[in-house]
C-alpha atoms as a PDB file:
ATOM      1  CA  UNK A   1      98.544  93.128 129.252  1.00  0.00           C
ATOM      2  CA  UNK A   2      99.565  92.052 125.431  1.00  0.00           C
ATOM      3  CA  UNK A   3      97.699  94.790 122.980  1.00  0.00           C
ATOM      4  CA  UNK A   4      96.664  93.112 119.758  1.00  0.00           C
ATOM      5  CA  UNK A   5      94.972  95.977 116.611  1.00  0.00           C
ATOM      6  CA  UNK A   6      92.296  94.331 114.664  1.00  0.00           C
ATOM      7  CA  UNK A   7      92.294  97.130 111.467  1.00  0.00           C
ATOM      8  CA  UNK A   8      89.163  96.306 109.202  1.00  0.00           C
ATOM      9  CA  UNK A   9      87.063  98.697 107.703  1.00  0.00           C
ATOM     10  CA  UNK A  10      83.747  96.305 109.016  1.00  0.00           C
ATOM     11  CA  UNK A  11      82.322  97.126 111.971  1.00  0.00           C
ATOM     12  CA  UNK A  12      81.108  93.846 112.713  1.00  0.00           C
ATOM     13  CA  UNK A  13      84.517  92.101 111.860  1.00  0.00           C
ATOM     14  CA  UNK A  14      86.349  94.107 114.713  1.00  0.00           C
ATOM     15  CA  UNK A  15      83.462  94.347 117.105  1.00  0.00           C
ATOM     16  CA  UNK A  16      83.857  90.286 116.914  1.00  0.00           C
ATOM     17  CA  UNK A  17      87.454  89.807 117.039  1.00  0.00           C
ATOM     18  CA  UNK A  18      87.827  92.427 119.565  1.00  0.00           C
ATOM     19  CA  UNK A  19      85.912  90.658 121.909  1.00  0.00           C
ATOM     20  CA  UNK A  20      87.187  87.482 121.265  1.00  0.00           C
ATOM     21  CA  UNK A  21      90.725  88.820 121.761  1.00  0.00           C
ATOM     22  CA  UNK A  22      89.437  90.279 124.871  1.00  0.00           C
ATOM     23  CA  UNK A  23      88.127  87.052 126.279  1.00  0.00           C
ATOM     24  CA  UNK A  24      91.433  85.387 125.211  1.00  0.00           C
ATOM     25  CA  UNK A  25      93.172  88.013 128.143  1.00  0.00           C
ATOM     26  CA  UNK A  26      94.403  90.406 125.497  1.00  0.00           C
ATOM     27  CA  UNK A  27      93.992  94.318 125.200  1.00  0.00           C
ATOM     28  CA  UNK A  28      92.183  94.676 121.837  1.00  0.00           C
ATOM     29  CA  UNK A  29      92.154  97.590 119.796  1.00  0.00           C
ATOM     30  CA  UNK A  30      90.444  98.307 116.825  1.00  0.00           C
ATOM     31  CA  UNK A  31      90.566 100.793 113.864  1.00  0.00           C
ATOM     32  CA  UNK A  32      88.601 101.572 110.531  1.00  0.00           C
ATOM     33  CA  UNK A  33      91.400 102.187 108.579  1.00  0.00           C
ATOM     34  CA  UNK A  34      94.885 101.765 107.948  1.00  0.00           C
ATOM     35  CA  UNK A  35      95.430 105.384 108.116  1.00  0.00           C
ATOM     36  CA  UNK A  36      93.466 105.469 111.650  1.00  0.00           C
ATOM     37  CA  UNK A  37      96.055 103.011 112.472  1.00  0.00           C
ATOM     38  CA  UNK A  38      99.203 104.368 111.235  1.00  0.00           C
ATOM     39  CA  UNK A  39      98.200 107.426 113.184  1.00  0.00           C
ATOM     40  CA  UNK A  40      97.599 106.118 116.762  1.00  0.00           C
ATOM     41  CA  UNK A  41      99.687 105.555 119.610  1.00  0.00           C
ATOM     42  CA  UNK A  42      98.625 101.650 119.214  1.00  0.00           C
ATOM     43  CA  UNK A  43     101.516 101.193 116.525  1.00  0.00           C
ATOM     44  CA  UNK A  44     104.367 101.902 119.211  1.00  0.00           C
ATOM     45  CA  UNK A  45     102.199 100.099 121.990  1.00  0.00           C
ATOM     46  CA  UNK A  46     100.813  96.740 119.996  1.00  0.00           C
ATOM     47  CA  UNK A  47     102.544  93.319 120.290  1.00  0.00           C
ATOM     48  CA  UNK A  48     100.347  92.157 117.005  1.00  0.00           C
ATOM     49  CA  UNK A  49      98.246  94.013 114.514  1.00  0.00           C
ATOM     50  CA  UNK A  50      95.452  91.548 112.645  1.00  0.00           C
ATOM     51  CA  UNK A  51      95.310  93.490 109.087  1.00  0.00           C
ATOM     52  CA  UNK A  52      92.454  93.281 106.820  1.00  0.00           C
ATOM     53  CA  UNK A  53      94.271  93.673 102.972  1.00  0.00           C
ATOM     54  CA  UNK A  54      91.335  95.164 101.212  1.00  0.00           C
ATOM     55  CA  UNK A  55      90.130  97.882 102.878  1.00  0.00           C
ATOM     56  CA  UNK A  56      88.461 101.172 101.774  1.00  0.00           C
ATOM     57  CA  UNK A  57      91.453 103.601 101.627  1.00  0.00           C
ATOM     58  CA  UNK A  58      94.886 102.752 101.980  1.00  0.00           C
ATOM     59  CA  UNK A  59      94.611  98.858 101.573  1.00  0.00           C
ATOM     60  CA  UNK A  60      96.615  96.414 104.100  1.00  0.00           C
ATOM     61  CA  UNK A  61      99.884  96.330 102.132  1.00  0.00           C
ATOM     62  CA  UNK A  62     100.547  99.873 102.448  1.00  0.00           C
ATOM     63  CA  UNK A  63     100.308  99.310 105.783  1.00  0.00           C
ATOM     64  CA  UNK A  64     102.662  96.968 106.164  1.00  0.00           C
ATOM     65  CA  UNK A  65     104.803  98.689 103.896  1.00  0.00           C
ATOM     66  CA  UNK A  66     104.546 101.845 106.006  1.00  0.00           C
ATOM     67  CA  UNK A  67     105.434 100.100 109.103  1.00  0.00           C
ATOM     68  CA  UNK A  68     108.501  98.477 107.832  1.00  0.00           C
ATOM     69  CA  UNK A  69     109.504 102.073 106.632  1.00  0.00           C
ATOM     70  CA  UNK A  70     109.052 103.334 109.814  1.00  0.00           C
ATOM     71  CA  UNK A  71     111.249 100.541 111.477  1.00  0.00           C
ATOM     72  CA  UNK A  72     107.881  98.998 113.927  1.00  0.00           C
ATOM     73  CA  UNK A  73     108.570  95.885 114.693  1.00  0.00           C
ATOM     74  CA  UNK A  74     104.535  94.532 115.655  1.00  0.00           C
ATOM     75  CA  UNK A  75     104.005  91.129 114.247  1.00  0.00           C
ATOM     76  CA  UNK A  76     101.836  91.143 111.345  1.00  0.00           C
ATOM     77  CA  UNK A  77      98.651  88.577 110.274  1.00  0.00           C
ATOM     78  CA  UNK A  78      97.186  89.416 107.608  1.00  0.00           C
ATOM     79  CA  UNK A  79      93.352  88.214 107.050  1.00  0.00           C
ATOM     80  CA  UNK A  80      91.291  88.509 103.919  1.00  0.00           C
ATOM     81  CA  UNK A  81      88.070  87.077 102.589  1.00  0.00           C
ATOM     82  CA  UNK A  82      90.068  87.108  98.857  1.00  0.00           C
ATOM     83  CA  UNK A  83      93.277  84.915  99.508  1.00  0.00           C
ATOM     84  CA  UNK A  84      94.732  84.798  95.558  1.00  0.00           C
ATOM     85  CA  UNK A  85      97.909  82.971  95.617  1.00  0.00           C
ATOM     86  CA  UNK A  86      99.589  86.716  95.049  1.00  0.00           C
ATOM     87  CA  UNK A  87      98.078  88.310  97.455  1.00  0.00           C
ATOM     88  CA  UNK A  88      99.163  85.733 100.114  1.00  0.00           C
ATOM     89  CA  UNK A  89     102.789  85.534  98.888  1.00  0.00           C
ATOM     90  CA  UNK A  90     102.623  89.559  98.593  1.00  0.00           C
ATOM     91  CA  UNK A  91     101.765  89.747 102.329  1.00  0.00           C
ATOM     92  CA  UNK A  92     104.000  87.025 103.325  1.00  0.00           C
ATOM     93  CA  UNK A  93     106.921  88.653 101.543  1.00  0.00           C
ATOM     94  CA  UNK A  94     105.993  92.333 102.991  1.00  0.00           C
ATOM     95  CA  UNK A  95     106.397  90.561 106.325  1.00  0.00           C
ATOM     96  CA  UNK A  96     103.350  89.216 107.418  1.00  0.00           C
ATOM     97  CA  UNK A  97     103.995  86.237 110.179  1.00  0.00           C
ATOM     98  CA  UNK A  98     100.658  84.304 108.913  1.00  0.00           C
ATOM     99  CA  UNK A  99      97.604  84.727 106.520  1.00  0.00           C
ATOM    100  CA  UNK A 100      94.348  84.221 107.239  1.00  0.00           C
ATOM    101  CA  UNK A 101      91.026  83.389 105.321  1.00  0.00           C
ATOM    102  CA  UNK A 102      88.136  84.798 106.347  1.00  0.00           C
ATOM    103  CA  UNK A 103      86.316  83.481 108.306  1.00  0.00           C
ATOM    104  CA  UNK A 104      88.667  81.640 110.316  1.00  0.00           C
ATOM    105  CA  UNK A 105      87.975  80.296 113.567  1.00  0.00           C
ATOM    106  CA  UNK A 106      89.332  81.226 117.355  1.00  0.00           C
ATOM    107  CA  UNK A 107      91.723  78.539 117.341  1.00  0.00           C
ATOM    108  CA  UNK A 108      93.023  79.192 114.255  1.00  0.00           C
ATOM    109  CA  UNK A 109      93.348  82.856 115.015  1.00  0.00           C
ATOM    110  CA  UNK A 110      94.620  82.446 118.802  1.00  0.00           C
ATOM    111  CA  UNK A 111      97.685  80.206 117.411  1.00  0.00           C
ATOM    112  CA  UNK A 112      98.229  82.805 114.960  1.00  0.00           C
ATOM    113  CA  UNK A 113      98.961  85.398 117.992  1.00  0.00           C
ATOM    114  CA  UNK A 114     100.352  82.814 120.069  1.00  0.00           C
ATOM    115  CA  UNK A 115     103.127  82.627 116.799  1.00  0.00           C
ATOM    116  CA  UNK A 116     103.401  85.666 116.430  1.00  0.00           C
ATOM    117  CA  UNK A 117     104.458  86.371 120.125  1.00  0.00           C
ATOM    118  CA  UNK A 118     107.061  83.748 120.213  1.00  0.00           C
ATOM    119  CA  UNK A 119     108.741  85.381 117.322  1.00  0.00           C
ATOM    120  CA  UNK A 120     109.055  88.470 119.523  1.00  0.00           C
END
């Protein structure tokens, strides 16, 4: 079974997606924090990692700049309720495979994974 991290610091944002992920067939995983994250066994075991960029604590991306440090090859989409033009090309360029505003709906998210997974 495909393992996909949803990492947002709101409980009800990765309560939802978790179980949406999970009645989509995938393992889901969630985490409060980047750090959380970075710390788990999830980052060697996920196929895709849906980041939130403003979180409390380290925001999304240090995460993603963390990762690429540390040579993980997960597929990144990034999600955020505040999608400035910089902060989308910042997450783009720091490898993210898509962008997503919040909220954003299943099949937008779902095609997202799908993407991501063909890349791999």
């Amino acid at each position: 079974m495909i393992t996909v991290c949803v990492v947002d610091d709101d409980f009800s944002v990765r309560k939802s997606l978790s179980n949406l992920l999970k009645s989509a067939g995938y393992r889901a995983v969630s985490f409060a924090s980047g750090e959380e994250f970075l710390s788990s066994t999830a980052v060697d075991e996920s196929a895709c990692v849906l980041l939130d960029l403003k979180m409390i604590g380290m925001q999304g991306l240090e995460v993603q700049h963390r990762l690429h440090e540390a040579g993980k090859s997960l597929g990144v989409i990034c999600m955020s309720a505040h999608d400035d033009d910089d902060s989308v090309q910042r997450a783009l360029a720091a490898g993210a495979v898509r962008f997503l505003r919040k909220p954003f709906s299943e099949d937008v998210l779902l095609a997202s994974i799908m993407a991501v997974l063909d890349r791999r």
